[in-house]
C-alpha atoms as a PDB file:
ATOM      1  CA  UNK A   1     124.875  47.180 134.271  1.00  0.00           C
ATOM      2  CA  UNK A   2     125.170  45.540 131.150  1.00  0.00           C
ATOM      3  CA  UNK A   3     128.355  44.158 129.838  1.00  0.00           C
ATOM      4  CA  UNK A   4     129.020  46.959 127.183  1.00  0.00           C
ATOM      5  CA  UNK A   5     128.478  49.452 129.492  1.00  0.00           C
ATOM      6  CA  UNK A   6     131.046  47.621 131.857  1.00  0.00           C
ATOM      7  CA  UNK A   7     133.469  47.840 129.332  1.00  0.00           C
ATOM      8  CA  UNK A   8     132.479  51.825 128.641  1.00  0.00           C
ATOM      9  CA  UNK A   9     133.189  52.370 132.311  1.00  0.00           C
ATOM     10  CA  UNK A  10     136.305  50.622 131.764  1.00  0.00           C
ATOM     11  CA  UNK A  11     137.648  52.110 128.964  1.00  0.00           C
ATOM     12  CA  UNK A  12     136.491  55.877 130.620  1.00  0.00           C
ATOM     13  CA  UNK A  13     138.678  54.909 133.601  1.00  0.00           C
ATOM     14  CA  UNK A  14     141.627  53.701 131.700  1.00  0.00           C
ATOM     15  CA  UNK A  15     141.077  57.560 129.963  1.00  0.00           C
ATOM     16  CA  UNK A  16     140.792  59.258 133.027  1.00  0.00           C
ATOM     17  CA  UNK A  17     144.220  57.434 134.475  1.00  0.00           C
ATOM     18  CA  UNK A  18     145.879  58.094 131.242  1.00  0.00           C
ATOM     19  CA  UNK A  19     144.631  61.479 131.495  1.00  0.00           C
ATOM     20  CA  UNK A  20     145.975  61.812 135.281  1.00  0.00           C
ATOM     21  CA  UNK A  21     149.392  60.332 133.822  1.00  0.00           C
ATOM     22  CA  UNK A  22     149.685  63.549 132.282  1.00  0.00           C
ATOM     23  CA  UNK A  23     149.004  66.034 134.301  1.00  0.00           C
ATOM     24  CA  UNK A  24     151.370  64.765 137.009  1.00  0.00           C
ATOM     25  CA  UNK A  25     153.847  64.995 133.654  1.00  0.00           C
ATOM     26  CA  UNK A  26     152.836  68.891 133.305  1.00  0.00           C
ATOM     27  CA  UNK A  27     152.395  69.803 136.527  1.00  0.00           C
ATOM     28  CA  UNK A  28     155.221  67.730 138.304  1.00  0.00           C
ATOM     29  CA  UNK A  29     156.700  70.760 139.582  1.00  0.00           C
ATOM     30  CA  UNK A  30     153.034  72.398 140.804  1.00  0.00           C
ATOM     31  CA  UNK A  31     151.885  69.683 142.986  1.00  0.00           C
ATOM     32  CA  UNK A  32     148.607  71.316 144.130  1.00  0.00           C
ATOM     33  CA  UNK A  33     147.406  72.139 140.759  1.00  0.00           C
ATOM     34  CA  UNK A  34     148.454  68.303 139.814  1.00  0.00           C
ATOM     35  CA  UNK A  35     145.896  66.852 142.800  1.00  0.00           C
ATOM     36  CA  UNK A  36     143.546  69.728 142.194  1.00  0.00           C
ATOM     37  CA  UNK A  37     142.789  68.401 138.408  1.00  0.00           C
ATOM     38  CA  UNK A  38     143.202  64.936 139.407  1.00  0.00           C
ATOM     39  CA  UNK A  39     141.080  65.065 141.796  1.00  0.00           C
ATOM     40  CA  UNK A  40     138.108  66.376 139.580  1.00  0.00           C
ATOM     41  CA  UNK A  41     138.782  63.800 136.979  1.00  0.00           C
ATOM     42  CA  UNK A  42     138.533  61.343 140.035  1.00  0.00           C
ATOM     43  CA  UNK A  43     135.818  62.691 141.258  1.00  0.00           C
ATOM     44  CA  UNK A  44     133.765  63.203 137.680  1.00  0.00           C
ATOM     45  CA  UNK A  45     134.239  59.895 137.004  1.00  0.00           C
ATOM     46  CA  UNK A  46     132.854  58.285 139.904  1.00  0.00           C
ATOM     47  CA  UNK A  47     130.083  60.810 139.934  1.00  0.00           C
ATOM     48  CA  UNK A  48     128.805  60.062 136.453  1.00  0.00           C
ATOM     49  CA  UNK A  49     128.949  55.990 137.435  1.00  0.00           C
ATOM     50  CA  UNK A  50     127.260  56.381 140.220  1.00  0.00           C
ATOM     51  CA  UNK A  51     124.728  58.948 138.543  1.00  0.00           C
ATOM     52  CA  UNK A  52     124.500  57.064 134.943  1.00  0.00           C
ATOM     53  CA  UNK A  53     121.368  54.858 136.763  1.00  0.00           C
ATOM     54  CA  UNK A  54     119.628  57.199 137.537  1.00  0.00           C
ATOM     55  CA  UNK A  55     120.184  58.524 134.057  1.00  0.00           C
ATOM     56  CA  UNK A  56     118.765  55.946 132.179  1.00  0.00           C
ATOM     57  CA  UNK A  57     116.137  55.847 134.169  1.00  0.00           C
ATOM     58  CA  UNK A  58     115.076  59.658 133.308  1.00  0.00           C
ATOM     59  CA  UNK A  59     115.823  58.978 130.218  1.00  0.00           C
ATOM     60  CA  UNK A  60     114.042  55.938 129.592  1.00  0.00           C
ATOM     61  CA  UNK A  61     111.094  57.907 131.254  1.00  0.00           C
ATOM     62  CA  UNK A  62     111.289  60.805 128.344  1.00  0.00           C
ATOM     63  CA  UNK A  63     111.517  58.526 125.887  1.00  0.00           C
ATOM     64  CA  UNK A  64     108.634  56.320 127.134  1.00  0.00           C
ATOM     65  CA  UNK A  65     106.393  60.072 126.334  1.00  0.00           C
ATOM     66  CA  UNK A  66     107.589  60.262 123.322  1.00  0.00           C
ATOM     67  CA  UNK A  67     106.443  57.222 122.087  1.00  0.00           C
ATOM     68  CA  UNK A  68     103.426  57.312 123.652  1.00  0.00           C
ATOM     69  CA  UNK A  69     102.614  60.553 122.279  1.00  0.00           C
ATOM     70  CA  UNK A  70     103.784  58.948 118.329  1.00  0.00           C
ATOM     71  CA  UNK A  71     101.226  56.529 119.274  1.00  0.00           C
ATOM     72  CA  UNK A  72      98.991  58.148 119.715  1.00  0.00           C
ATOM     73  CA  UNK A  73      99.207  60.585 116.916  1.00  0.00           C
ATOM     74  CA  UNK A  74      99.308  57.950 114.517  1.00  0.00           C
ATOM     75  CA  UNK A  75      97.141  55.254 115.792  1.00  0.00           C
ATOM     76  CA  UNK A  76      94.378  57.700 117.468  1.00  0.00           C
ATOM     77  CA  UNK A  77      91.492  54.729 117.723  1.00  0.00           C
ATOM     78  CA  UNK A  78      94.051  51.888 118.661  1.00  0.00           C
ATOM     79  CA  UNK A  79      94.916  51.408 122.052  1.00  0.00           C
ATOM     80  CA  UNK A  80      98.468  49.701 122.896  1.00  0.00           C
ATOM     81  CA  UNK A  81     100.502  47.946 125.874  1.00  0.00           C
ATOM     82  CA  UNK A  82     104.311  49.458 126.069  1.00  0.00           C
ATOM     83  CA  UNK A  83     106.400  47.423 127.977  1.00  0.00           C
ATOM     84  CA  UNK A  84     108.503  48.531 129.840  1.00  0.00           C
ATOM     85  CA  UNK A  85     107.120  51.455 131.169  1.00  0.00           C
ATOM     86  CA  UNK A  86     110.227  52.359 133.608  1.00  0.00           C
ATOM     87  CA  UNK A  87     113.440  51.374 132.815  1.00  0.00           C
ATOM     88  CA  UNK A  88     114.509  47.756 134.259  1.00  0.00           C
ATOM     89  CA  UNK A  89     117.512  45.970 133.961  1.00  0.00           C
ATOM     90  CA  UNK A  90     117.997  43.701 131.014  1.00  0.00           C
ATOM     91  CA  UNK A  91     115.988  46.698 128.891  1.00  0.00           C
ATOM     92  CA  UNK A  92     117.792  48.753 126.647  1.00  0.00           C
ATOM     93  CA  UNK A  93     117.039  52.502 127.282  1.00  0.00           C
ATOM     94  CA  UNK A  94     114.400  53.844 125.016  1.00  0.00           C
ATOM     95  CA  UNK A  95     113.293  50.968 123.895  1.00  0.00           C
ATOM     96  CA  UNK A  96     109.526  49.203 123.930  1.00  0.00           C
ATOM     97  CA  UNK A  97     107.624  46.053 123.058  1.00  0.00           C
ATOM     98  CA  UNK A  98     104.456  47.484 121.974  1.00  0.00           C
ATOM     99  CA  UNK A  99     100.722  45.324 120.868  1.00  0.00           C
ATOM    100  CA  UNK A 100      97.387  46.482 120.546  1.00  0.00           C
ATOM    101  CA  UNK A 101      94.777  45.436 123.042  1.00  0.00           C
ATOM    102  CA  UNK A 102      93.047  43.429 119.936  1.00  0.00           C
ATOM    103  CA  UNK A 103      96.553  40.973 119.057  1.00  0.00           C
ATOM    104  CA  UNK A 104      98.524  40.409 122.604  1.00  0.00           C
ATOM    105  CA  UNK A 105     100.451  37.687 121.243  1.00  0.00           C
ATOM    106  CA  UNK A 106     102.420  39.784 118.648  1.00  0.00           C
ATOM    107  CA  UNK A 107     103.921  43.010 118.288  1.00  0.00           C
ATOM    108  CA  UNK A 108     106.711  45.108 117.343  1.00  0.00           C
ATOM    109  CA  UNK A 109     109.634  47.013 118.997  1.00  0.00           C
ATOM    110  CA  UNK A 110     110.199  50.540 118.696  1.00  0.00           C
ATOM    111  CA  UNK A 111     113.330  52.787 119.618  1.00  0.00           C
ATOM    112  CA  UNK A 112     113.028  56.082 120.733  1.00  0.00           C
ATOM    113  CA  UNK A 113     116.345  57.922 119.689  1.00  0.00           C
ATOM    114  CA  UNK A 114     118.537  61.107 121.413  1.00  0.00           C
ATOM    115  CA  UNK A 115     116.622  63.240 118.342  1.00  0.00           C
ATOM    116  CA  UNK A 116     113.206  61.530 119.858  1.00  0.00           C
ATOM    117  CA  UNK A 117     112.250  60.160 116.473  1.00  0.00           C
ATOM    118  CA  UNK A 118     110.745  56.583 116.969  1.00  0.00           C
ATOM    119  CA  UNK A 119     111.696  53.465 114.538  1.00  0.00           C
ATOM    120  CA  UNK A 120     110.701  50.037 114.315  1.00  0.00           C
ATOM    121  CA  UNK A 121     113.886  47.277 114.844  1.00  0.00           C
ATOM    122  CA  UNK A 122     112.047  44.028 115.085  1.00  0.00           C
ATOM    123  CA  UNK A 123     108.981  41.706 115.685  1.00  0.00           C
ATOM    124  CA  UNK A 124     108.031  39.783 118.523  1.00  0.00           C
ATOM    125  CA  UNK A 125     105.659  36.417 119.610  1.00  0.00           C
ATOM    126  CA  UNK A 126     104.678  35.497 122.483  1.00  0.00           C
ATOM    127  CA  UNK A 127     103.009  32.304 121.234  1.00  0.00           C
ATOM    128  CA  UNK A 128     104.617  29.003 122.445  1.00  0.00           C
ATOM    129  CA  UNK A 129     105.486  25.993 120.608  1.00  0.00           C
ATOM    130  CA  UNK A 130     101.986  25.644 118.708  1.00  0.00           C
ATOM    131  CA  UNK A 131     100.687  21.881 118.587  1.00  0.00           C
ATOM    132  CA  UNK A 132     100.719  20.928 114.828  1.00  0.00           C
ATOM    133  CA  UNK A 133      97.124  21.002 114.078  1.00  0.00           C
ATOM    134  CA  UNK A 134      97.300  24.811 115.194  1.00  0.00           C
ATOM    135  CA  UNK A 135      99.790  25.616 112.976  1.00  0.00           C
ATOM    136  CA  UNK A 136      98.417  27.140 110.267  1.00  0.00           C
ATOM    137  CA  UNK A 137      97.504  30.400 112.985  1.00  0.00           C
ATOM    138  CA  UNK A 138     100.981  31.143 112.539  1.00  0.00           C
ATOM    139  CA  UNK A 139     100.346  32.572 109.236  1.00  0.00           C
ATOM    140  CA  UNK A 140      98.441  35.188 110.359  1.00  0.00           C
ATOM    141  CA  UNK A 141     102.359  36.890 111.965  1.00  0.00           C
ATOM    142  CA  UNK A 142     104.180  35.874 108.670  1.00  0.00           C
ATOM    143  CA  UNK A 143     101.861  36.476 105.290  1.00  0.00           C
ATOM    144  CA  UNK A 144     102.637  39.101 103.071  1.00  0.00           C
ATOM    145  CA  UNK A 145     105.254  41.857 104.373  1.00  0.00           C
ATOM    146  CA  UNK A 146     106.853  42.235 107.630  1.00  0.00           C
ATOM    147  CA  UNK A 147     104.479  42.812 110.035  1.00  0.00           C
ATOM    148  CA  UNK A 148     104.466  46.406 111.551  1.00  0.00           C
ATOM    149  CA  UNK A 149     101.655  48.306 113.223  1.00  0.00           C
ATOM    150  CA  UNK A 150     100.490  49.328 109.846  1.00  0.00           C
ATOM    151  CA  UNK A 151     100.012  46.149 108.859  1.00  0.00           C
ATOM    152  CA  UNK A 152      96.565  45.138 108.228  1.00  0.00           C
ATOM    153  CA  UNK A 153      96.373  41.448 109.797  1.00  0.00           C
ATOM    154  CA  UNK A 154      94.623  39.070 107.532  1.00  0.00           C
ATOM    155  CA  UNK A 155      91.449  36.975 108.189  1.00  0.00           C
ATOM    156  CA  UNK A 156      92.412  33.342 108.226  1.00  0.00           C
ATOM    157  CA  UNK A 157      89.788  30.411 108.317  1.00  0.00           C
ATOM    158  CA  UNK A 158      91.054  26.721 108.273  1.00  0.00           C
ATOM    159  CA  UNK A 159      89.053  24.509 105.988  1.00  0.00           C
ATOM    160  CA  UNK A 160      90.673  21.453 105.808  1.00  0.00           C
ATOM    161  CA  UNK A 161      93.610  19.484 107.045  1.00  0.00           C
ATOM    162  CA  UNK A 162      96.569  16.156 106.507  1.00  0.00           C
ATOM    163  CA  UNK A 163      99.386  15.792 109.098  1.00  0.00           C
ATOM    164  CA  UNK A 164     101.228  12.486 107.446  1.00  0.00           C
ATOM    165  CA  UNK A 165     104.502  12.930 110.111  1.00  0.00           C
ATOM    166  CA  UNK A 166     106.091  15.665 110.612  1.00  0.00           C
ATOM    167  CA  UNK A 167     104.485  17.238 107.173  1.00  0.00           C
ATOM    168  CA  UNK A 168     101.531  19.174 108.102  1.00  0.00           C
ATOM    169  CA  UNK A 169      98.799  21.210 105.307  1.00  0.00           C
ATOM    170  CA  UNK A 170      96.237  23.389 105.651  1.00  0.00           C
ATOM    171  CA  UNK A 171      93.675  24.224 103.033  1.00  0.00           C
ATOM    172  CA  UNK A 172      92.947  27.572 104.024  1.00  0.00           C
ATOM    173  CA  UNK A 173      90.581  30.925 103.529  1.00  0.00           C
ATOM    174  CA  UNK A 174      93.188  33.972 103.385  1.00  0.00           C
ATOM    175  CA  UNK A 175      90.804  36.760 103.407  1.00  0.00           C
ATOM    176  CA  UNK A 176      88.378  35.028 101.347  1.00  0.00           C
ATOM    177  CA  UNK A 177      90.981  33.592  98.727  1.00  0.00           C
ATOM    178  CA  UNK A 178      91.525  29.941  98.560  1.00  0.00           C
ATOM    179  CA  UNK A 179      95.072  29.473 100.759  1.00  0.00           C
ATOM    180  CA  UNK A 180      97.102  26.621 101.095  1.00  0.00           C
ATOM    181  CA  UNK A 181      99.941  26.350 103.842  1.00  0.00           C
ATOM    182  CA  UNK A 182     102.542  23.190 103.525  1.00  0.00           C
ATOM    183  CA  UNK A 183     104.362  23.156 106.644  1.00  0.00           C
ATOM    184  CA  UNK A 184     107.019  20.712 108.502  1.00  0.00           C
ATOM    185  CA  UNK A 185     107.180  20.078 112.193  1.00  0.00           C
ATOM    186  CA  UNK A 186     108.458  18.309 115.388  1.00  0.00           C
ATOM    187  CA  UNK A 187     109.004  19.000 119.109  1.00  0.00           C
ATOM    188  CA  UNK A 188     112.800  20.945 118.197  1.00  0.00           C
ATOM    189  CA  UNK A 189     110.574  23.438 116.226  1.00  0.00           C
ATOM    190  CA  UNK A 190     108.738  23.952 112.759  1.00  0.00           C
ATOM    191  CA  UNK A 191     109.354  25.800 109.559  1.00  0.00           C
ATOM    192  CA  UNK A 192     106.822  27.458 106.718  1.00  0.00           C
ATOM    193  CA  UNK A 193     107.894  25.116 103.386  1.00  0.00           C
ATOM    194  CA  UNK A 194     105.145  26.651 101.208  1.00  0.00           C
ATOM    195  CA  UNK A 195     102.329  28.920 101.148  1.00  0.00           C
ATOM    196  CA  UNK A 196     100.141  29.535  98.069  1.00  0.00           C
ATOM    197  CA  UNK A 197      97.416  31.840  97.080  1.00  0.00           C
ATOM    198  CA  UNK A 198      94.470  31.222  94.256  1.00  0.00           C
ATOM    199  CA  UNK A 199      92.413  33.790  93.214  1.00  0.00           C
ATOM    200  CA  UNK A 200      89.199  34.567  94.825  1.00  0.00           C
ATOM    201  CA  UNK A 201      86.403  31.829  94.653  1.00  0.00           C
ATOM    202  CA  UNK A 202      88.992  30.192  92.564  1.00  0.00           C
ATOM    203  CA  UNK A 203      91.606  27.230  93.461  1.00  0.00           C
ATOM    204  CA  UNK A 204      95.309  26.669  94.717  1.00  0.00           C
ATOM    205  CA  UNK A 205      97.728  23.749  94.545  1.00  0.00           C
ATOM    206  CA  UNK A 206     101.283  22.713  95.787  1.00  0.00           C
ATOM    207  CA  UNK A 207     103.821  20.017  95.367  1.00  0.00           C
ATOM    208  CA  UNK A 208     105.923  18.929  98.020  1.00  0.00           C
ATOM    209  CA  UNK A 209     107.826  15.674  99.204  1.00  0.00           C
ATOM    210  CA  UNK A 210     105.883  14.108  96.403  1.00  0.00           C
ATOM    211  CA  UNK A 211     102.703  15.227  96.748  1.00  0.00           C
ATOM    212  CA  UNK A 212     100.274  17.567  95.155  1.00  0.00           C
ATOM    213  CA  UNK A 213      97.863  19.285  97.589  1.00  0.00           C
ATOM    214  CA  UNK A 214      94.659  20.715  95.469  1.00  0.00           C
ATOM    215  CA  UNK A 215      92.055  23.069  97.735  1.00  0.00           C
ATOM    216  CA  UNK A 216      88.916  24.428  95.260  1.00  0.00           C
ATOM    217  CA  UNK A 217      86.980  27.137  97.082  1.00  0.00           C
ATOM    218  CA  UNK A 218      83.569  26.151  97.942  1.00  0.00           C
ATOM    219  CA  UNK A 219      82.374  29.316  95.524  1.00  0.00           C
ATOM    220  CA  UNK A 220      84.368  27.928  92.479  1.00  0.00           C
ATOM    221  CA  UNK A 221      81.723  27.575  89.674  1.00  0.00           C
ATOM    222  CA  UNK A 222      83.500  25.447  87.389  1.00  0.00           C
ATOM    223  CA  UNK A 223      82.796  21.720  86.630  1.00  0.00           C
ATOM    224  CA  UNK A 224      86.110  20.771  86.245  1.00  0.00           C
ATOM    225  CA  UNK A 225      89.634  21.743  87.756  1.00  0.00           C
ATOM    226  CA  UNK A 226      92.878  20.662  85.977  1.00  0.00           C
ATOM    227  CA  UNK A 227      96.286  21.128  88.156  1.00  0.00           C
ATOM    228  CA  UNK A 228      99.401  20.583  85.738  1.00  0.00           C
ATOM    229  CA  UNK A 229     101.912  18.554  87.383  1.00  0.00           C
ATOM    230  CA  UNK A 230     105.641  19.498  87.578  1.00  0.00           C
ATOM    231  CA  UNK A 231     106.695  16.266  86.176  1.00  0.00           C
ATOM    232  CA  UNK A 232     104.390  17.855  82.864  1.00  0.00           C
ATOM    233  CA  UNK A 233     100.937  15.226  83.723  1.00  0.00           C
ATOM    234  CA  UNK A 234      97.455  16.400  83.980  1.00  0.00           C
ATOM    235  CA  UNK A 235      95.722  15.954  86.680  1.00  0.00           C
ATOM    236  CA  UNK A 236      91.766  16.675  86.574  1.00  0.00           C
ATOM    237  CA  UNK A 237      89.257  17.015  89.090  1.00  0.00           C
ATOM    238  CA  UNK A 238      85.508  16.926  89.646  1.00  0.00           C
ATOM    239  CA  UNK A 239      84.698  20.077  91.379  1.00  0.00           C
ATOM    240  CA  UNK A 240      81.100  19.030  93.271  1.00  0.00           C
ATOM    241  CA  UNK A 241      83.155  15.831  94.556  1.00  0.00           C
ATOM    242  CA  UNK A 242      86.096  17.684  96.170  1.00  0.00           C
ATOM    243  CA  UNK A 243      85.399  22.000  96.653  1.00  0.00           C
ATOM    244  CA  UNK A 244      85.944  22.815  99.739  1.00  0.00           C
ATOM    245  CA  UNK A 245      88.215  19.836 100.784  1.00  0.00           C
ATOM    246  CA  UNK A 246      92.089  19.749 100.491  1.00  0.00           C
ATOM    247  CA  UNK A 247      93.151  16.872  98.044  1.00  0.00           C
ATOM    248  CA  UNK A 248      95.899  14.621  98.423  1.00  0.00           C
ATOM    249  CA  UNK A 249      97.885  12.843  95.648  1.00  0.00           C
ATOM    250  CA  UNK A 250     101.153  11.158  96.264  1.00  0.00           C
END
């Protein structure tokens, strides 16, 4: 029992004490009828804490078919994991991790309500602590909205890399736009600093921590690409010498 519901149980026995309080205050002179109604608050309460297991499970179970069957009205050709299928401790009633077969490594959670309509209240990864040159796969979970079972997941394609410490880029393909991904790690964890999107067989570029990262798509058809600077310089590029690589001025 979890410790809210502890303190439910709690709080429902101080009632029914309270509650005995005063009958014994009405019915002091009517002594049976006092230990008659006490007794059935007594005996309620310890009936619905020994039942209320058993209750979650059967109700965990109902709502498990409910959103199964939102599943699969609304995702007919997917197929999904739910998890858990019977209620276990440390699960909240009603509620599921749920992936497709096709991305077991992310997913969302779902709640079934008492009205059985189903809602999504969060994300989930099971990925462990990537190693830094995998980084970049990380995007796929975080670009563009929250991702939801609705969400269309995006086809990533490294091109290029630099790791120079703990700052890590990625020249990228984000489905088929030039991508690049600035990102800073360690062993305690890593965080997303930047993450930029050119136009289709076009280019991208970043600053950060006094660089500027260029990536030119392999398709560009320019000669020439010129990246103004932040600190208002030019900076020009041959395109045959460097498309398809991720350039690296400090």
């Amino acid at each position: 029992m979890s410790p809210s519901e502890t303190i439910y149980f709690f709080l429902f026995g101080v009632a029914v004490l309270v509650g005995i309080m005063f009958i014994w205050l009405i019915f002091r002179r009517r002594k049976k009828w006092a230990i008659s109604l006490s007794g059935l608050l007594v005996i309620g309460y310890v009936g619905s804490y020994f039942y209320y297991p058993a209750l979650k499970v059967n109700t965990h179970a109902e709502r498990y078919e409910q959103v199964k069957d939102y599943l699969g009205k609304n995702y007919p050709n997917e197929k999904f994991t739910i998890i858990p299928k019977h209620y276990e401790e440390g699960y909240t009633v009603g509620q599921f991790d749920i992936n497709t077969i096709e991305t077991p490594t992310i997913g969302v959670t779902l709640r079934v309500d008492k009205e059985g309509q189903v809602k999504q209240i969060g994300t989930w990864t099971k990925q462990d602590h990537p190693k830094q040159q995998e980084l970049w796969r990380e995007i796929e979970f975080i670009h563009g909205s929250t991702y939801s079972l609705d969400k269309e997941i995006p086809e990533i394609t490294k091109q290029d890399e630099w790791i120079e410490g703990q700052l890590t880029a990625f020249a990228l393909t984000i489905n088929d736009k030039p991508a690049i991904a600035i990102f800073n790690y360690s062993s305690a964890g890593y965080s997303l600093l930047d993450l930029q999107q050119g136009e289709r067989e076009g280019f991208v570029s970043i600053e950060e921590a006094g660089y500027a990262f260029i990536y030119i798509d392999k398709k560009y058809q320019g000669e020439t690409v010129t990246i103004h600077l932040k600190n208002g310089e030019e900076y020009t590029l041959n395109v045959d010498q460097h498309k398809g690589k991720l350039i690296v001025q400090k």
